[in-house]
N, C-alpha and C. Protein backbone atom coordinates (compact mmCIF):
# COMPACT_ATOMS: atom_id res chain seq x y z
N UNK A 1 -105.19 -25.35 -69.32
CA UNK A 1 -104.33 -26.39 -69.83
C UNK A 1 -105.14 -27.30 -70.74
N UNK A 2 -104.29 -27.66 -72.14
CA UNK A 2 -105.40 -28.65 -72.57
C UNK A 2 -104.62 -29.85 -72.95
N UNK A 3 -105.91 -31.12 -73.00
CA UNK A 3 -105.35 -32.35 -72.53
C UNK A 3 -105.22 -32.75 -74.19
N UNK A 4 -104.41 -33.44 -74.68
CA UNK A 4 -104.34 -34.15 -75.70
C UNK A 4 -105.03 -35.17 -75.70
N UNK A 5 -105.43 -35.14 -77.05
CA UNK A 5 -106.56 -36.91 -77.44
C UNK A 5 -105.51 -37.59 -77.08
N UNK A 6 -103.85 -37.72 -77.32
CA UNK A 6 -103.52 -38.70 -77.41
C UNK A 6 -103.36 -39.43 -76.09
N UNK A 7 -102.86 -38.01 -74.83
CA UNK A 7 -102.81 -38.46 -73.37
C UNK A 7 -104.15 -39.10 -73.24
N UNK A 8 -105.37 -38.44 -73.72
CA UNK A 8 -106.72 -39.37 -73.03
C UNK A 8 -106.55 -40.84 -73.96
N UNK A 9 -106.12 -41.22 -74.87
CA UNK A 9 -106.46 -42.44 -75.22
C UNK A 9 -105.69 -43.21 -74.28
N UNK A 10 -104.47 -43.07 -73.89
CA UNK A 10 -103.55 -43.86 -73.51
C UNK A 10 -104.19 -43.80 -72.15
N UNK A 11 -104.62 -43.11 -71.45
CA UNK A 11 -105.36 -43.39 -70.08
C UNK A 11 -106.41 -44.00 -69.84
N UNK A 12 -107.16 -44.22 -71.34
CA UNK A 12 -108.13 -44.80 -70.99
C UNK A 12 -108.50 -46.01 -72.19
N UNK A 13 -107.11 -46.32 -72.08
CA UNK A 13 -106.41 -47.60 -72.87
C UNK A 13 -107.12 -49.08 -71.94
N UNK A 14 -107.45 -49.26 -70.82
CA UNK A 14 -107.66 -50.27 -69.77
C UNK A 14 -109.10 -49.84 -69.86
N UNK A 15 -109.42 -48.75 -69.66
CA UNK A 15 -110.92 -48.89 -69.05
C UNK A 15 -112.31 -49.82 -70.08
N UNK A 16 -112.78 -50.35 -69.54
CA UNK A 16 -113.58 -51.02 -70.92
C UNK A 16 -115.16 -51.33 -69.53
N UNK A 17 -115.30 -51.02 -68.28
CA UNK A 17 -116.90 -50.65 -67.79
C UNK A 17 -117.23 -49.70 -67.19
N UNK A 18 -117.79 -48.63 -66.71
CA UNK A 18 -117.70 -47.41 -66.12
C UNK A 18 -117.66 -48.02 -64.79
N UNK A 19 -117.20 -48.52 -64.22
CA UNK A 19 -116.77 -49.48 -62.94
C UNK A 19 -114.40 -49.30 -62.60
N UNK A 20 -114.61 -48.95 -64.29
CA UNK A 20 -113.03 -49.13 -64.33
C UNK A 20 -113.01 -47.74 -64.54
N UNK A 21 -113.81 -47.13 -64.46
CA UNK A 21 -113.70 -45.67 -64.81
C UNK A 21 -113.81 -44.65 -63.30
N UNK A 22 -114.98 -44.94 -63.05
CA UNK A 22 -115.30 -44.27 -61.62
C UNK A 22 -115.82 -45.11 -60.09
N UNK A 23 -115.26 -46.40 -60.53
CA UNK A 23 -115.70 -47.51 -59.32
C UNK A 23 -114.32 -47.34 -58.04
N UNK A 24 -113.96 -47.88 -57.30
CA UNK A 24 -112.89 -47.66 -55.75
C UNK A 24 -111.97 -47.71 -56.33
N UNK A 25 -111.68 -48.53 -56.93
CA UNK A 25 -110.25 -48.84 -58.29
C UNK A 25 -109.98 -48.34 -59.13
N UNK A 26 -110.70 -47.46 -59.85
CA UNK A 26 -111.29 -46.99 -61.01
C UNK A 26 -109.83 -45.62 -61.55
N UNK A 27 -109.85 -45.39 -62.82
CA UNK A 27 -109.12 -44.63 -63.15
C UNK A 27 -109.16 -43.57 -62.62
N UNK A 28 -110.16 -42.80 -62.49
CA UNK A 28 -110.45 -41.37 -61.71
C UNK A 28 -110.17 -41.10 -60.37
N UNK A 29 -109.94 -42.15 -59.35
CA UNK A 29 -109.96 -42.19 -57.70
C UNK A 29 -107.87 -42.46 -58.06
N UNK A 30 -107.56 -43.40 -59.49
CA UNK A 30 -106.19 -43.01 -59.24
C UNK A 30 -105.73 -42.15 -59.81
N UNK A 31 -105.96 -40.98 -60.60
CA UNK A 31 -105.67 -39.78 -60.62
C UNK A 31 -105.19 -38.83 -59.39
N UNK A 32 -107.25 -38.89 -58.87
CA UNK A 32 -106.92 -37.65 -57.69
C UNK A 32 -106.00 -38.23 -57.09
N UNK A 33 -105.34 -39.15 -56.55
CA UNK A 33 -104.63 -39.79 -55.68
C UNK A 33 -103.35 -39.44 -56.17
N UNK A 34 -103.05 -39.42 -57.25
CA UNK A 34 -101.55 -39.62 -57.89
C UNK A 34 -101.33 -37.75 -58.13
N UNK A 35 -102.52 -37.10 -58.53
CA UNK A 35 -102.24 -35.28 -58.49
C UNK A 35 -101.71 -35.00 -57.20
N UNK A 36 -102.74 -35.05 -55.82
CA UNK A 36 -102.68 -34.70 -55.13
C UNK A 36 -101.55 -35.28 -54.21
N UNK A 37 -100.60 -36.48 -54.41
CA UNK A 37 -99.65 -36.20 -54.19
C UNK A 37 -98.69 -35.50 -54.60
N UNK A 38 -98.70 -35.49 -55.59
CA UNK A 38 -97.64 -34.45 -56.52
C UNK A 38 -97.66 -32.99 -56.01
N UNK A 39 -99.00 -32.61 -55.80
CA UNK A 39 -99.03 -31.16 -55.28
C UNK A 39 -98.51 -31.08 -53.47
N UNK A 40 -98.49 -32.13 -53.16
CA UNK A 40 -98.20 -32.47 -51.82
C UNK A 40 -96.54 -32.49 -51.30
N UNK A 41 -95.83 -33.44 -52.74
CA UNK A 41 -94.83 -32.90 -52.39
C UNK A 41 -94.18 -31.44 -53.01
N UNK A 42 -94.87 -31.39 -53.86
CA UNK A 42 -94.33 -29.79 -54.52
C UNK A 42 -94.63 -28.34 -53.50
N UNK A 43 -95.58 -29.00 -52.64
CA UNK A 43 -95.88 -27.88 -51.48
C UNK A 43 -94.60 -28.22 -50.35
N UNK A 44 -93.89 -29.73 -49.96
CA UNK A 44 -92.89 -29.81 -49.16
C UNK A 44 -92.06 -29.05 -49.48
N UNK A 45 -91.48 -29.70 -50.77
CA UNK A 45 -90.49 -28.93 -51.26
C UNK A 45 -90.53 -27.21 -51.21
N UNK A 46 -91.31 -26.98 -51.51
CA UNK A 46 -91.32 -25.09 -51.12
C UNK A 46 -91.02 -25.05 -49.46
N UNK A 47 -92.06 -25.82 -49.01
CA UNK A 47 -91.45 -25.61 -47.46
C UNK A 47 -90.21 -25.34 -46.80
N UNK A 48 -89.55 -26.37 -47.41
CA UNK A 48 -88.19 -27.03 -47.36
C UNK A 48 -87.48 -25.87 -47.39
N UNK A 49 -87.57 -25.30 -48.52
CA UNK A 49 -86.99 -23.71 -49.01
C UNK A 49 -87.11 -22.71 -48.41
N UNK A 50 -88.10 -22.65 -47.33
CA UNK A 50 -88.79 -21.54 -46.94
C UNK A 50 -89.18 -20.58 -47.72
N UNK A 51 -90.58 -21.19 -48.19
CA UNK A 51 -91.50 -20.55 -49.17
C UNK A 51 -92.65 -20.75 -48.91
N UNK A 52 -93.58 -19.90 -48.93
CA UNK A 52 -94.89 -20.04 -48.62
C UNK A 52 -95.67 -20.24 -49.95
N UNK A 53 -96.66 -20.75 -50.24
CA UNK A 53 -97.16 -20.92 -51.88
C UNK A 53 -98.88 -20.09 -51.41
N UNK A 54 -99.28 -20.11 -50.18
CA UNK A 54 -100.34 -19.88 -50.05
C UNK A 54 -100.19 -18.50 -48.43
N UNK A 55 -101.40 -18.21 -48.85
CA UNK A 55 -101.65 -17.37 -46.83
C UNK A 55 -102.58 -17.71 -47.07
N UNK A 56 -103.52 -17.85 -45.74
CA UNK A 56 -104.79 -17.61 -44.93
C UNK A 56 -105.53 -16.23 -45.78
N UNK A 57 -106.54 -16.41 -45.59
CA UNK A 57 -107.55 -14.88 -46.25
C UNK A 57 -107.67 -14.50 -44.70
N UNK A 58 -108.04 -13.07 -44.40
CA UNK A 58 -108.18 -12.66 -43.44
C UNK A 58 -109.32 -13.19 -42.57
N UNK A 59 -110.49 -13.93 -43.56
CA UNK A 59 -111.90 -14.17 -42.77
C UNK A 59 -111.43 -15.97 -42.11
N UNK A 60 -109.97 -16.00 -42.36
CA UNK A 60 -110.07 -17.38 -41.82
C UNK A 60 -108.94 -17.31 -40.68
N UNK A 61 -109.29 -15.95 -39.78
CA UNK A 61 -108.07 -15.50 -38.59
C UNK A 61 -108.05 -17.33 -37.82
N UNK A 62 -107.13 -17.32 -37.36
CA UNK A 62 -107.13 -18.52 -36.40
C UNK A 62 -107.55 -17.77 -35.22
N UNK A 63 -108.08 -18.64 -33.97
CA UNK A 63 -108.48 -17.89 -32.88
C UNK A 63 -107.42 -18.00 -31.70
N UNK A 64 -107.24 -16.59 -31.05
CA UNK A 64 -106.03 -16.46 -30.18
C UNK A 64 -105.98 -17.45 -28.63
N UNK A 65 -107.09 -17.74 -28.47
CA UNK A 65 -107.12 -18.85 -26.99
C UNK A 65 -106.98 -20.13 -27.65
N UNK A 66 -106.35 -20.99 -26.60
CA UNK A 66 -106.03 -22.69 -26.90
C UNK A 66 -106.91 -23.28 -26.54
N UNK A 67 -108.48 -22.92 -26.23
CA UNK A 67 -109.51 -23.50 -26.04
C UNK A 67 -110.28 -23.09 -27.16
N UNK A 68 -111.73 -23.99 -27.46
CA UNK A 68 -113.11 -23.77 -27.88
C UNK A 68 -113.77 -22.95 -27.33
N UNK A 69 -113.75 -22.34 -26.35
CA UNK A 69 -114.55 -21.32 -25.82
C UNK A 69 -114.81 -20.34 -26.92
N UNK A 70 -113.89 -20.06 -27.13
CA UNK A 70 -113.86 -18.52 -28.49
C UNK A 70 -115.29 -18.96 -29.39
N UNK A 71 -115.48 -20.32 -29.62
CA UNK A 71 -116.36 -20.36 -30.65
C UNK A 71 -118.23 -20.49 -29.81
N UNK A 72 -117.64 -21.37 -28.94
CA UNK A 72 -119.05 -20.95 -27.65
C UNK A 72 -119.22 -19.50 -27.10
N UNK A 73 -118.10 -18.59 -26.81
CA UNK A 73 -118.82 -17.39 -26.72
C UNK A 73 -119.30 -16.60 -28.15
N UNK A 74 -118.87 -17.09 -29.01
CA UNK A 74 -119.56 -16.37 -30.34
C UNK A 74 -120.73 -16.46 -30.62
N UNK A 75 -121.33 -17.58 -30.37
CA UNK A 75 -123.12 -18.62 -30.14
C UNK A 75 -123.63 -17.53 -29.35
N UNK A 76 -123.35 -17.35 -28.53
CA UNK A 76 -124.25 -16.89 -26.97
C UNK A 76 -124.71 -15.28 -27.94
């Protein structure tokens, strides 16, 4: 995807110290914040539908007992 000069000017229309850029407040911390909701509800919404957007890879089986043991007998 590519970003337009004009979207980056207008985003970074306010910023004027790298404090306003990448500080707690900062333009970049409200991005990820404002994407990752968006993908948050765009993942409900599939839910909603009954749609899956993702699976598990096989190396990430969940383990079949409702305890930690599974992962203490794997140690031993």
């Amino acid at each position: 995807m590519k970003i337009s000069k004009e979207l980056l000017d207008e985003l970074l229309k306010g910023v004027e110290r790298p404090e306003d850029l990448l500080g707690d407040a900062g333009l970049m911390k409200e991005l990820k914040i404002k994407l990752v909701e968006r993908m948050l509800g765009a993942e409900r919404a599939r839910l909603r539908r009954g749609q899956r957007s993702f699976a598990f890879p096989a190396a990430i089986d969940p383990p079949r007992r409702s305890s930690f043991t599974w992962w203490i007998d794997r140690r031993r």
